[in-house]
N, C-alpha and C. Protein backbone atom coordinates (compact mmCIF):
# COMPACT_ATOMS: atom_id res chain seq x y z
N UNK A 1 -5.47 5.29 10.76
CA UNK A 1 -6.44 4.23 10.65
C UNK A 1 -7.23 4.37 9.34
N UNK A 2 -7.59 5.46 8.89
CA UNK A 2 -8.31 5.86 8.08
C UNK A 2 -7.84 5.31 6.18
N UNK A 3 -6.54 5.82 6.30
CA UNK A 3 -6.21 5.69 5.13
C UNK A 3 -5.86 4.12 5.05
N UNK A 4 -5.98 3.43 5.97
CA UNK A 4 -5.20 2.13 5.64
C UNK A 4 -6.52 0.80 5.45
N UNK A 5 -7.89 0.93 6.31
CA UNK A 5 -8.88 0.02 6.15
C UNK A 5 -9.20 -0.79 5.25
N UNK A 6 -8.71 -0.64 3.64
CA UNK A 6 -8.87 -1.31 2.88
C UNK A 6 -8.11 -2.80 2.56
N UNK A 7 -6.48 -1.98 3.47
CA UNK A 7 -5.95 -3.23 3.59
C UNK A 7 -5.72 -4.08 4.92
N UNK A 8 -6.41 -3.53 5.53
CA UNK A 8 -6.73 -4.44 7.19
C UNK A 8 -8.13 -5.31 6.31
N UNK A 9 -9.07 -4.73 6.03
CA UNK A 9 -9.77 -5.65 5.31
C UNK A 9 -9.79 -6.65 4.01
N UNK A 10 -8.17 -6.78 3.47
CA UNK A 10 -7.45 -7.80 2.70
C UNK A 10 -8.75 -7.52 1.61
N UNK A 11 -8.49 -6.46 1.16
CA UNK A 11 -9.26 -5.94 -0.27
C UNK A 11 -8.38 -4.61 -1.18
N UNK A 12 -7.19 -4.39 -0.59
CA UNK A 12 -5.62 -3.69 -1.07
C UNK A 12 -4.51 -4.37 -0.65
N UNK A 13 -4.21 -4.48 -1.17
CA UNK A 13 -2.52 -4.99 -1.06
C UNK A 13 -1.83 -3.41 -0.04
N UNK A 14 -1.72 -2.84 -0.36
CA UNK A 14 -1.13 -2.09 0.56
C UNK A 14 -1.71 -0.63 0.93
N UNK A 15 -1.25 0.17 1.40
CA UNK A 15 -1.30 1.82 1.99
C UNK A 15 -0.77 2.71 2.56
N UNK A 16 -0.27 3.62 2.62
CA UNK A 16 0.50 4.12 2.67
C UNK A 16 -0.44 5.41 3.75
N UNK A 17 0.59 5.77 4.75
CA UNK A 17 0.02 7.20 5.57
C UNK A 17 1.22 7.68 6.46
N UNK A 18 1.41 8.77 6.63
CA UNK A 18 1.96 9.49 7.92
C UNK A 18 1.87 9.95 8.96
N UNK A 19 2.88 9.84 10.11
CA UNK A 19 2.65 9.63 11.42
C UNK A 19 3.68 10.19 12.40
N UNK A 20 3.21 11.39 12.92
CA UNK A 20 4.52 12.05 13.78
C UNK A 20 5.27 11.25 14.85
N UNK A 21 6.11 11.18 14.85
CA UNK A 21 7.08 10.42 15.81
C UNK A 21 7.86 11.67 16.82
N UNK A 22 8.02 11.35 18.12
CA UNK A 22 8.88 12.18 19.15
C UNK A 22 10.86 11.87 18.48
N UNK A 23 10.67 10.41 18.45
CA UNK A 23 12.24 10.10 18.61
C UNK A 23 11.82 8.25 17.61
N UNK A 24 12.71 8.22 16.67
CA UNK A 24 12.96 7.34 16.04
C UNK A 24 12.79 6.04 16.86
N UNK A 25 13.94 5.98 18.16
CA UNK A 25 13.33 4.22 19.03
C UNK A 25 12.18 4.18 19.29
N UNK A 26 11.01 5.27 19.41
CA UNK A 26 9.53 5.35 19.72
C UNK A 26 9.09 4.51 18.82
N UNK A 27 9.03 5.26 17.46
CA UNK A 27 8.65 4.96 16.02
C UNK A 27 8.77 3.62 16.14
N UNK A 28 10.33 3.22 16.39
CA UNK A 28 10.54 1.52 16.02
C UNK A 28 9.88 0.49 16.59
N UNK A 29 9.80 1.37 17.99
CA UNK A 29 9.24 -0.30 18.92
C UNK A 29 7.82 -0.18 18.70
N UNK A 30 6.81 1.22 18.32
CA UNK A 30 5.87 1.14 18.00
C UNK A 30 5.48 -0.09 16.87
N UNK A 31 6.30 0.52 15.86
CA UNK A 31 6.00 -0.44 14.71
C UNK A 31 6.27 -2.17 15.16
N UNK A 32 6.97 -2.58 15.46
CA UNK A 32 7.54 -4.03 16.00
C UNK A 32 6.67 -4.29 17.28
N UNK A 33 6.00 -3.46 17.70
CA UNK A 33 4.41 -4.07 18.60
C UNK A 33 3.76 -4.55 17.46
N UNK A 34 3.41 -3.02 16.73
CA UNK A 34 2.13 -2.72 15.28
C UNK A 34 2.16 -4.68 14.70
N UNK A 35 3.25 -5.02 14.33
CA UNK A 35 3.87 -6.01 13.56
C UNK A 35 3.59 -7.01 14.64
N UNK A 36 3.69 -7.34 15.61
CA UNK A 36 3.31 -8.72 16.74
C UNK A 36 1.87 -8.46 16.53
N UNK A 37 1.41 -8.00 16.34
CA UNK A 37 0.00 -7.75 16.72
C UNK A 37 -0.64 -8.20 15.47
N UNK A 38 -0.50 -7.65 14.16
CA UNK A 38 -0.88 -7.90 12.99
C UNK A 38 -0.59 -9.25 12.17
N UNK A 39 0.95 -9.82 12.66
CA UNK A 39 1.61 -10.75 12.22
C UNK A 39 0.85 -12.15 11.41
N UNK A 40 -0.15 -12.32 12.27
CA UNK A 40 -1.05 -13.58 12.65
C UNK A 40 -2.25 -13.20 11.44
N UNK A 41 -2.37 -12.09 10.88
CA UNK A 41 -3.23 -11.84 10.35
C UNK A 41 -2.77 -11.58 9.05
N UNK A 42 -1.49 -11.98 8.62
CA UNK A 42 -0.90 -11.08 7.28
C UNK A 42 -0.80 -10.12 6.73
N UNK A 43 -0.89 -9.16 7.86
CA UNK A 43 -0.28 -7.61 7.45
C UNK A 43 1.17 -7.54 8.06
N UNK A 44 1.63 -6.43 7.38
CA UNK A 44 3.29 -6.11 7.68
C UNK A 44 3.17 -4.62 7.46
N UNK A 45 3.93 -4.11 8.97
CA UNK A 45 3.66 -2.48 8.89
C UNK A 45 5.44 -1.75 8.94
N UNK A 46 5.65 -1.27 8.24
CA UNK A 46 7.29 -0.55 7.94
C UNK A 46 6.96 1.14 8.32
N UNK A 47 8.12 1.28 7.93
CA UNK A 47 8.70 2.89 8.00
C UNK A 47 9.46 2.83 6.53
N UNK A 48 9.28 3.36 5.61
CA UNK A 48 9.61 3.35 4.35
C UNK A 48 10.47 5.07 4.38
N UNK A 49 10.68 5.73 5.16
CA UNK A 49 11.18 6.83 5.04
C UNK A 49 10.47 8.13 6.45
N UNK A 50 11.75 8.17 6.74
CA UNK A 50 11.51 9.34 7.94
C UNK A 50 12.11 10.67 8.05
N UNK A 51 10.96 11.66 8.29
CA UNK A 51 11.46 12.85 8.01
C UNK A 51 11.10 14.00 8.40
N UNK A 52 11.61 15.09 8.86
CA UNK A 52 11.08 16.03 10.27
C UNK A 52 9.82 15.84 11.10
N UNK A 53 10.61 14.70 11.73
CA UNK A 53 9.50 14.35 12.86
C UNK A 53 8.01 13.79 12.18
N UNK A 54 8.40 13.30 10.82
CA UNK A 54 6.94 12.13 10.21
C UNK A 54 8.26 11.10 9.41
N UNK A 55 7.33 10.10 9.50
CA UNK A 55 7.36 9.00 9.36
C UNK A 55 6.24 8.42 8.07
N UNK A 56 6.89 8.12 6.72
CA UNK A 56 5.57 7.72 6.23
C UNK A 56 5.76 6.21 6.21
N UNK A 57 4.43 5.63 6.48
CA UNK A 57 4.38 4.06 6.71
C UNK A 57 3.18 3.44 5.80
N UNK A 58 4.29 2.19 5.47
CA UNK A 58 3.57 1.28 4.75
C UNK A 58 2.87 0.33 5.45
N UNK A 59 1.56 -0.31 5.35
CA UNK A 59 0.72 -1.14 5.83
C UNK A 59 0.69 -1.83 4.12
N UNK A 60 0.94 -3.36 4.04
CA UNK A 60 0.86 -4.09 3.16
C UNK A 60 0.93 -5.89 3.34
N UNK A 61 0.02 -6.74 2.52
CA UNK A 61 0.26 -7.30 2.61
C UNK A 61 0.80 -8.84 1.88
N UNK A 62 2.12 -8.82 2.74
CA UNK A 62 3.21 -9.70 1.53
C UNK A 62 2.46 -10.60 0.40
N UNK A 63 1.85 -11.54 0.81
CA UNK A 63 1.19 -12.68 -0.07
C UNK A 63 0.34 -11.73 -0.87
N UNK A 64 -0.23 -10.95 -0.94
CA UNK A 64 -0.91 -9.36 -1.87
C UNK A 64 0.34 -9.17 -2.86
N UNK A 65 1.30 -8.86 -2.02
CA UNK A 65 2.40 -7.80 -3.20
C UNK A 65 3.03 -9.02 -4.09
N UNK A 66 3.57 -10.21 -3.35
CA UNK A 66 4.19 -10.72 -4.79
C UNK A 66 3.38 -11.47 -4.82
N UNK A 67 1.99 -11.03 -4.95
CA UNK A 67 1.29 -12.03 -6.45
C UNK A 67 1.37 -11.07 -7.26
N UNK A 68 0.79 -9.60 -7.03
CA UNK A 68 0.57 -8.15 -7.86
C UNK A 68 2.01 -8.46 -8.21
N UNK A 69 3.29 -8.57 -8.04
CA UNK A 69 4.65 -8.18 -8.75
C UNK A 69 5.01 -9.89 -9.68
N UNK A 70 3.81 -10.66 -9.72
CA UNK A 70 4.27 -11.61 -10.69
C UNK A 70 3.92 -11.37 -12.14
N UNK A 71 2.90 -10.32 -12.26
CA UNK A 71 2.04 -10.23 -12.97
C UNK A 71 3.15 -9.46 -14.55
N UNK A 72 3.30 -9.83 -15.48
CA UNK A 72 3.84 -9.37 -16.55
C UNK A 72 4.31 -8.35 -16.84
N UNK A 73 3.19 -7.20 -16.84
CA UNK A 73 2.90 -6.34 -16.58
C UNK A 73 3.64 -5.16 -15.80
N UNK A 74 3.60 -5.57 -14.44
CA UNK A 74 4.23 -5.65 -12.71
C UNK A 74 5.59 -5.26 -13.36
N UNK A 75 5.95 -6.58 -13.80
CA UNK A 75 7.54 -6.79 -14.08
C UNK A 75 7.79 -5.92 -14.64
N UNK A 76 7.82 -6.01 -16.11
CA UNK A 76 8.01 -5.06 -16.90
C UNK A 76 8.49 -3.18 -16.01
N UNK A 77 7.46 -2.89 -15.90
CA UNK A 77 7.59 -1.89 -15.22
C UNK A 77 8.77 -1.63 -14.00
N UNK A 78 8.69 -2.68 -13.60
CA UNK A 78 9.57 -2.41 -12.28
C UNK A 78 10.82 -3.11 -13.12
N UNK A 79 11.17 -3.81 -13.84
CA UNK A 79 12.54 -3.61 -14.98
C UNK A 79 12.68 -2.40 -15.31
N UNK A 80 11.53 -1.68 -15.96
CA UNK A 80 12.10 -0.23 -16.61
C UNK A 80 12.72 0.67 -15.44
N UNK A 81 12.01 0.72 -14.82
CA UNK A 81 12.62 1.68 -13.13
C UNK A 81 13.64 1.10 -12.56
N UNK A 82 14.63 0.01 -13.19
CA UNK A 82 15.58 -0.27 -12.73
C UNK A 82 15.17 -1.39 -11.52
N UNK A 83 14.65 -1.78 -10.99
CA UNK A 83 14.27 -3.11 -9.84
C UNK A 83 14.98 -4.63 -10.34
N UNK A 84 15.23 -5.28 -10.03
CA UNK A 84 15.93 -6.30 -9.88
C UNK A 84 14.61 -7.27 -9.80
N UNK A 85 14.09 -7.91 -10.55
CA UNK A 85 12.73 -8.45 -10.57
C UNK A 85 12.27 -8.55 -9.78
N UNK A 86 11.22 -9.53 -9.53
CA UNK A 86 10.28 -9.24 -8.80
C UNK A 86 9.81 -9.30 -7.34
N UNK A 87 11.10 -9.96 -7.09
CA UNK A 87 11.13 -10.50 -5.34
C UNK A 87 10.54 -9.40 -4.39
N UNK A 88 9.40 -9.68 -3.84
CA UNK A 88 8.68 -8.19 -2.90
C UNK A 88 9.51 -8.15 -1.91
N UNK A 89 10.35 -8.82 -1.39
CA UNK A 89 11.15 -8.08 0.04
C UNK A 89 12.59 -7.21 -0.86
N UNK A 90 13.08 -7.53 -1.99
CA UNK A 90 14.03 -7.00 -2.69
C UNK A 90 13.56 -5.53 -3.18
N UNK A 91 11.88 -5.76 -3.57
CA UNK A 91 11.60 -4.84 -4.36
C UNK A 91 11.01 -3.77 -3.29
N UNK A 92 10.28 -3.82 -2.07
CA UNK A 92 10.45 -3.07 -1.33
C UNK A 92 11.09 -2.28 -0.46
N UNK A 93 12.72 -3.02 -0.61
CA UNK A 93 13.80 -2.38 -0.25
C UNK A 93 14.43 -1.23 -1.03
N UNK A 94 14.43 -1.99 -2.35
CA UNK A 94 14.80 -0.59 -3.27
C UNK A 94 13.42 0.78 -3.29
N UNK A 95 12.26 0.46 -2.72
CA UNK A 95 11.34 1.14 -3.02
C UNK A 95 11.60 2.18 -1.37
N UNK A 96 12.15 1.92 -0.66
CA UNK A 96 12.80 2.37 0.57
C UNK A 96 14.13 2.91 0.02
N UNK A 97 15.00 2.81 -0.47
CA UNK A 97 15.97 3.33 -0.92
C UNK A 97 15.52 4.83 -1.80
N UNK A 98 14.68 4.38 -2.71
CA UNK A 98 14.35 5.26 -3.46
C UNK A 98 13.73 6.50 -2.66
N UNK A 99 12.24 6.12 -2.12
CA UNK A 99 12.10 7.28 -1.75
C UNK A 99 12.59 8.28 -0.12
N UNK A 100 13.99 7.33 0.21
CA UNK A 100 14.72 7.89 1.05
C UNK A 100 15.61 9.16 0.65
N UNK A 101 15.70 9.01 -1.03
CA UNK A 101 16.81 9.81 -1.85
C UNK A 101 16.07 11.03 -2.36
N UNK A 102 15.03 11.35 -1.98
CA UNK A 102 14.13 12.35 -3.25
C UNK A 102 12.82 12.73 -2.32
N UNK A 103 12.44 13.95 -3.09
CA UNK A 103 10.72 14.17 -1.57
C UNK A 103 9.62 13.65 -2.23
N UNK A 104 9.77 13.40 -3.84
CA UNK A 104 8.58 13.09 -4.50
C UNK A 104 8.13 11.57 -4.34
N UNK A 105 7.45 10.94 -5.00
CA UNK A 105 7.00 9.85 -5.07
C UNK A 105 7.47 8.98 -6.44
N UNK A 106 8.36 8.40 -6.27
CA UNK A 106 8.29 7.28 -7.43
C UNK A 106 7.41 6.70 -8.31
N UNK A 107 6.66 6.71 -8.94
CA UNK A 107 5.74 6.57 -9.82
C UNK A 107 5.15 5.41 -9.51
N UNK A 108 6.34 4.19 -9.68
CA UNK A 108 5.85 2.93 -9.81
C UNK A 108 5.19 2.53 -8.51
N UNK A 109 5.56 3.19 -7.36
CA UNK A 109 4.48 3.39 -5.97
C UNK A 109 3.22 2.42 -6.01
N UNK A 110 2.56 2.59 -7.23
CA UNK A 110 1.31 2.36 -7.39
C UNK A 110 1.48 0.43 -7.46
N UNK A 111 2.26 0.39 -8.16
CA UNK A 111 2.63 -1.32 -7.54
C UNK A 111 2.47 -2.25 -6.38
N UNK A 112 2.97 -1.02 -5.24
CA UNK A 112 3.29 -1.54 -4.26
C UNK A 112 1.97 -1.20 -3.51
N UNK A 113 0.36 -0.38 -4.00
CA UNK A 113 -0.38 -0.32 -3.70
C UNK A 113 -1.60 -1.22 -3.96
N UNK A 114 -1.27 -1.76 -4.29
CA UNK A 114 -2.38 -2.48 -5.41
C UNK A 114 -3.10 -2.08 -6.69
N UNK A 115 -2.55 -0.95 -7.15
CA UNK A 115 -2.88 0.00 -8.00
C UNK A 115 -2.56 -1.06 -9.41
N UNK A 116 -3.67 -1.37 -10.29
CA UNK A 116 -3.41 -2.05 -11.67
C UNK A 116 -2.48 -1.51 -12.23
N UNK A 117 -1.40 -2.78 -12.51
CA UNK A 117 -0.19 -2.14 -14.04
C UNK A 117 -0.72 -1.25 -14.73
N UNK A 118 -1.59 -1.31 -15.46
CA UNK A 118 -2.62 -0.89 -16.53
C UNK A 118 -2.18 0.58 -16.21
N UNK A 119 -2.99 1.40 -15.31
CA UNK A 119 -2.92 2.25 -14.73
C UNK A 119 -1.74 2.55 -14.54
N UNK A 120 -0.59 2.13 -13.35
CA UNK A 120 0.40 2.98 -13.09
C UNK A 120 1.58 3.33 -14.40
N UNK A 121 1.06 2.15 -15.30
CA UNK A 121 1.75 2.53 -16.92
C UNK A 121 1.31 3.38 -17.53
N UNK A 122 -0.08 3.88 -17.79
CA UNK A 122 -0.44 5.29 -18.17
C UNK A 122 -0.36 6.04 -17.01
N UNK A 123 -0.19 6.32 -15.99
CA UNK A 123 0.15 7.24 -15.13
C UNK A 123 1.85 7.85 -15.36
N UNK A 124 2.09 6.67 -15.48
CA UNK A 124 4.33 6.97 -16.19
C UNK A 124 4.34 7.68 -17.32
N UNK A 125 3.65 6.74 -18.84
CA UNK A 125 3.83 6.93 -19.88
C UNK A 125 2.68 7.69 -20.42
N UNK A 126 1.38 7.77 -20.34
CA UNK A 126 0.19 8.72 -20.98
C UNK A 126 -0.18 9.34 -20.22
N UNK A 127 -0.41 10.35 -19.40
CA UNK A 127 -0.58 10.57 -18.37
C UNK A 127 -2.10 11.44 -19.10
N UNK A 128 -2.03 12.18 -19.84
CA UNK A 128 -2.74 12.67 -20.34
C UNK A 128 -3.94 11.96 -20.82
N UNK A 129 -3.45 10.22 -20.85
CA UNK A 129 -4.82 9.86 -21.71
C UNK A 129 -5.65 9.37 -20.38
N UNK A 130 -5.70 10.22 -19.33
CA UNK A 130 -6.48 9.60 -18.07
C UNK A 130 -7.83 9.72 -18.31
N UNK A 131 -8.61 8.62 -18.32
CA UNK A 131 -10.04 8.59 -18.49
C UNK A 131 -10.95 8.84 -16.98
N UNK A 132 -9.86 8.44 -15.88
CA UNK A 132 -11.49 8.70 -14.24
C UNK A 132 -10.23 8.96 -13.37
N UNK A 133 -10.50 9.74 -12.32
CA UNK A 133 -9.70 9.76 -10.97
C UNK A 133 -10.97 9.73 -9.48
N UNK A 134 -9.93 8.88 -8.91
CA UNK A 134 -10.11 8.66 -7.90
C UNK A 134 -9.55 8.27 -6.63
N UNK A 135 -8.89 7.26 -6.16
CA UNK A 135 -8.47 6.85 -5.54
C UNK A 135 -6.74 6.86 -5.84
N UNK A 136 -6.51 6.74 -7.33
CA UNK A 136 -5.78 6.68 -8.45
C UNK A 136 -6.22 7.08 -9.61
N UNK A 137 -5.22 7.38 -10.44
CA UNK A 137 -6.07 7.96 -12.00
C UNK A 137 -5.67 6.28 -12.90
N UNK A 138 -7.12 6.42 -13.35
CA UNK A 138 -7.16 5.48 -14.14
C UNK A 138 -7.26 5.67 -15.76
N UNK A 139 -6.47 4.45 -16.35
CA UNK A 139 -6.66 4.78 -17.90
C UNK A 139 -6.43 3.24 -18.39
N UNK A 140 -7.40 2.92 -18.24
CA UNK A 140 -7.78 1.17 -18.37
C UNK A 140 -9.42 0.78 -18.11
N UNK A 141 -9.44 0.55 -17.10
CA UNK A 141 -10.71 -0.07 -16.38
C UNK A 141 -11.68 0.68 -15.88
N UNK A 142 -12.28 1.50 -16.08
CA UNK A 142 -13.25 2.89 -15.66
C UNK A 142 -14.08 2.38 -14.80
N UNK A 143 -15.11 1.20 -14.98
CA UNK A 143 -15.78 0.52 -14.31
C UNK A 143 -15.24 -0.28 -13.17
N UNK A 144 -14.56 -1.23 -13.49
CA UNK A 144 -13.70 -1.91 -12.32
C UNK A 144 -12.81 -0.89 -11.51
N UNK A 145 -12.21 0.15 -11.81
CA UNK A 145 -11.40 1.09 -10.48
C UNK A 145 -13.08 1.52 -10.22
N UNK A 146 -14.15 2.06 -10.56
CA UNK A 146 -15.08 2.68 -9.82
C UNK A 146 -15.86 1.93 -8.96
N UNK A 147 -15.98 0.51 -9.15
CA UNK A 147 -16.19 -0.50 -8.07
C UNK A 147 -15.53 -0.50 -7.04
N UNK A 148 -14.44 -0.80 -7.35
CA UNK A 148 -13.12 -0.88 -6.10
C UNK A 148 -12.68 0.68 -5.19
N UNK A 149 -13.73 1.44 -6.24
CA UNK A 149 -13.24 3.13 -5.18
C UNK A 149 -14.54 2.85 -4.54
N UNK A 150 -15.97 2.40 -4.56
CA UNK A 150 -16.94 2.53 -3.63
C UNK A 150 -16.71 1.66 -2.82
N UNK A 151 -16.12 0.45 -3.00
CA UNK A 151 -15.91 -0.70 -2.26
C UNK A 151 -15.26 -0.25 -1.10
N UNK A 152 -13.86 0.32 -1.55
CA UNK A 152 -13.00 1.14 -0.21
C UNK A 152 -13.50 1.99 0.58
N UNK A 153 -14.52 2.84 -0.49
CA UNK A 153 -15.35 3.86 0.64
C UNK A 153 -16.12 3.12 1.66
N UNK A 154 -16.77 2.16 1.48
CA UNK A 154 -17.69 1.56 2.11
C UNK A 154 -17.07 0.93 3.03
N UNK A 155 -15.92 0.38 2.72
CA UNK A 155 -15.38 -0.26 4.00
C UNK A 155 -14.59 0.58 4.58
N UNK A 156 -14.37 1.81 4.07
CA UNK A 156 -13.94 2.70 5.17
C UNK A 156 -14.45 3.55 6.28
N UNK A 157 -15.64 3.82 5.67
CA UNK A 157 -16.88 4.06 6.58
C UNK A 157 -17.16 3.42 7.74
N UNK A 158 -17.38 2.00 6.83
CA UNK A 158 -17.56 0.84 8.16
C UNK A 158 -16.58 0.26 9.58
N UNK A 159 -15.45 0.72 8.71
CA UNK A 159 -13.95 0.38 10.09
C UNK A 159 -14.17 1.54 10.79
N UNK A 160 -13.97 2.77 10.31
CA UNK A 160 -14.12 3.90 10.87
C UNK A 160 -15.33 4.21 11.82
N UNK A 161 -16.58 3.27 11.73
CA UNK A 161 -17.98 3.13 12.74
C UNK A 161 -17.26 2.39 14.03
N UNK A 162 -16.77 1.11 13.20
CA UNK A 162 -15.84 0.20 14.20
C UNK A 162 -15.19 0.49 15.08
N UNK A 163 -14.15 1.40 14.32
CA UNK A 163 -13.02 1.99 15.47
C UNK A 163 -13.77 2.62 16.24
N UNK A 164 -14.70 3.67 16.06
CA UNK A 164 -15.21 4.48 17.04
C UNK A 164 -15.37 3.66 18.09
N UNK A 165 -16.80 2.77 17.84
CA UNK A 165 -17.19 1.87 19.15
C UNK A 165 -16.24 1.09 19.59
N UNK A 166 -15.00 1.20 19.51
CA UNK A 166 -13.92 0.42 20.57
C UNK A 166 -13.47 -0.87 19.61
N UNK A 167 -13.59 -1.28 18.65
CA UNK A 167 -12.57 -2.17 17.81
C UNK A 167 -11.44 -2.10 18.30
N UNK A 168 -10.45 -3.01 18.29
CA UNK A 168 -9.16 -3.22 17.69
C UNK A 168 -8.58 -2.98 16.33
N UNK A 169 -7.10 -2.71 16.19
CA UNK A 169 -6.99 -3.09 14.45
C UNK A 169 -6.81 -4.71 14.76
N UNK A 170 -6.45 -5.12 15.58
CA UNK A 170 -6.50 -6.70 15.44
C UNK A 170 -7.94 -7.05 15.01
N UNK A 171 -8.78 -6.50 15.66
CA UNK A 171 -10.11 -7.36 15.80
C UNK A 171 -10.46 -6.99 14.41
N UNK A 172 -9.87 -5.33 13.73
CA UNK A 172 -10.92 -4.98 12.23
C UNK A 172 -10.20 -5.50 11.67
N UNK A 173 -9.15 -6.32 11.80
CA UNK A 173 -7.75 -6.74 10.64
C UNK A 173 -8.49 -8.40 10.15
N UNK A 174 -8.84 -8.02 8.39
CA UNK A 174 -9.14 -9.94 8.31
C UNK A 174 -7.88 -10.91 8.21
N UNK A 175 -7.97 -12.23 8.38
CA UNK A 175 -7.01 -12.46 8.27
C UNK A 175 -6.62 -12.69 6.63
N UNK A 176 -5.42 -12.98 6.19
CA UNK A 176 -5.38 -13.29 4.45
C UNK A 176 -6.07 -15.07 4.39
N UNK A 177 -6.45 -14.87 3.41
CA UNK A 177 -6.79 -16.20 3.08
C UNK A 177 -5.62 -17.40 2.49
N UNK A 178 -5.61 -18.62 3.66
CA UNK A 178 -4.74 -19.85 3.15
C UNK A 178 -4.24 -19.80 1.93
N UNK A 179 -3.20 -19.42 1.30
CA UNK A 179 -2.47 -19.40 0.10
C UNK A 179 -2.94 -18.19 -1.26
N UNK A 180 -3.51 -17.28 -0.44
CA UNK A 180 -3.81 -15.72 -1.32
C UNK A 180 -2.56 -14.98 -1.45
């Protein structure tokens, strides 16, 4: 719950966390409830890769990712890493392929997070010229990622008050806005 609030509150495009599973059909029908439940609200919850008994899962949401993968920028990047432009159900498949093949993290990850081009391009290519970390390392926008890291804190705080007193993720989930 924790790591994902930012994008139940349609202020990240996506998030990423792990989650022990007994037996894979558990995992599945869990998720394909997770997904009836959220559906109505424009989140979409996957299994992007499973592995001794964890599961890491994506919480994202579509109308979020391909606007973030129209962006110039976006492209570019996910051309250099080999992606097949920009289509988000294409490009999250290969992003499932990928980190099915390897234990590390694919770089371009940060795409599929809402993480600014800006950023996940000096995270690839300068890595060194990182000016703030936080949430992500940034080497662009110092001010704007430090908004958007208190912003998340704050609303993570606040779901996390929520959940306690008996919320739903339906009920903390906003919905996306008509054509966002």
């Amino acid at each position: 719950m924790r790591w994902c609030t930012p994008t139940l509150a349609c202020l990240k495009t996506g998030s990423l966390f792990t989650c022990a599973f007994a037996n894979r059909a558990d995992m599945t029908s869990s998720l394909l409830a997770l997904n009836r439940c959220l559906r109505n609200k424009g989140v979409r919850v996957i299994a992007l890769r499973y592995r001794a008994g964890r599961a890491l899962i994506y919480m994202f949401r579509p109308e979020m990712l391909a606007k973030d993968l129209e962006s110039a920028r976006a492209l570019s990047l996910l051309d250099e890493c080999g992606y097949m432009g920009g289509n988000p159900e294409l490009c999250v498949g290969e992003l499932c392929r990928r980190l099915c093949g390897r234990e590390d993290f694919p770089h371009e990850i940060g795409l599929f997070l809402g993480y600014p081009p800006a950023d996940v391009d000096g995270f690839m290519h300068r890595r060194a010229d990182c000016k703030a970390s936080g949430m992500w390392k940034v080497y662009d926008d110092v001010e704007g990622a430090a908004c958007k890291f208190r912003r998340y804190r704050r609303c993570t705080e606040d779901y996390m008050r929520r959940w306690r007193c008996g919320c739903t993720l339906r009920e903390l989930s906003v919905a996306s806005p008509v054509g966002a």
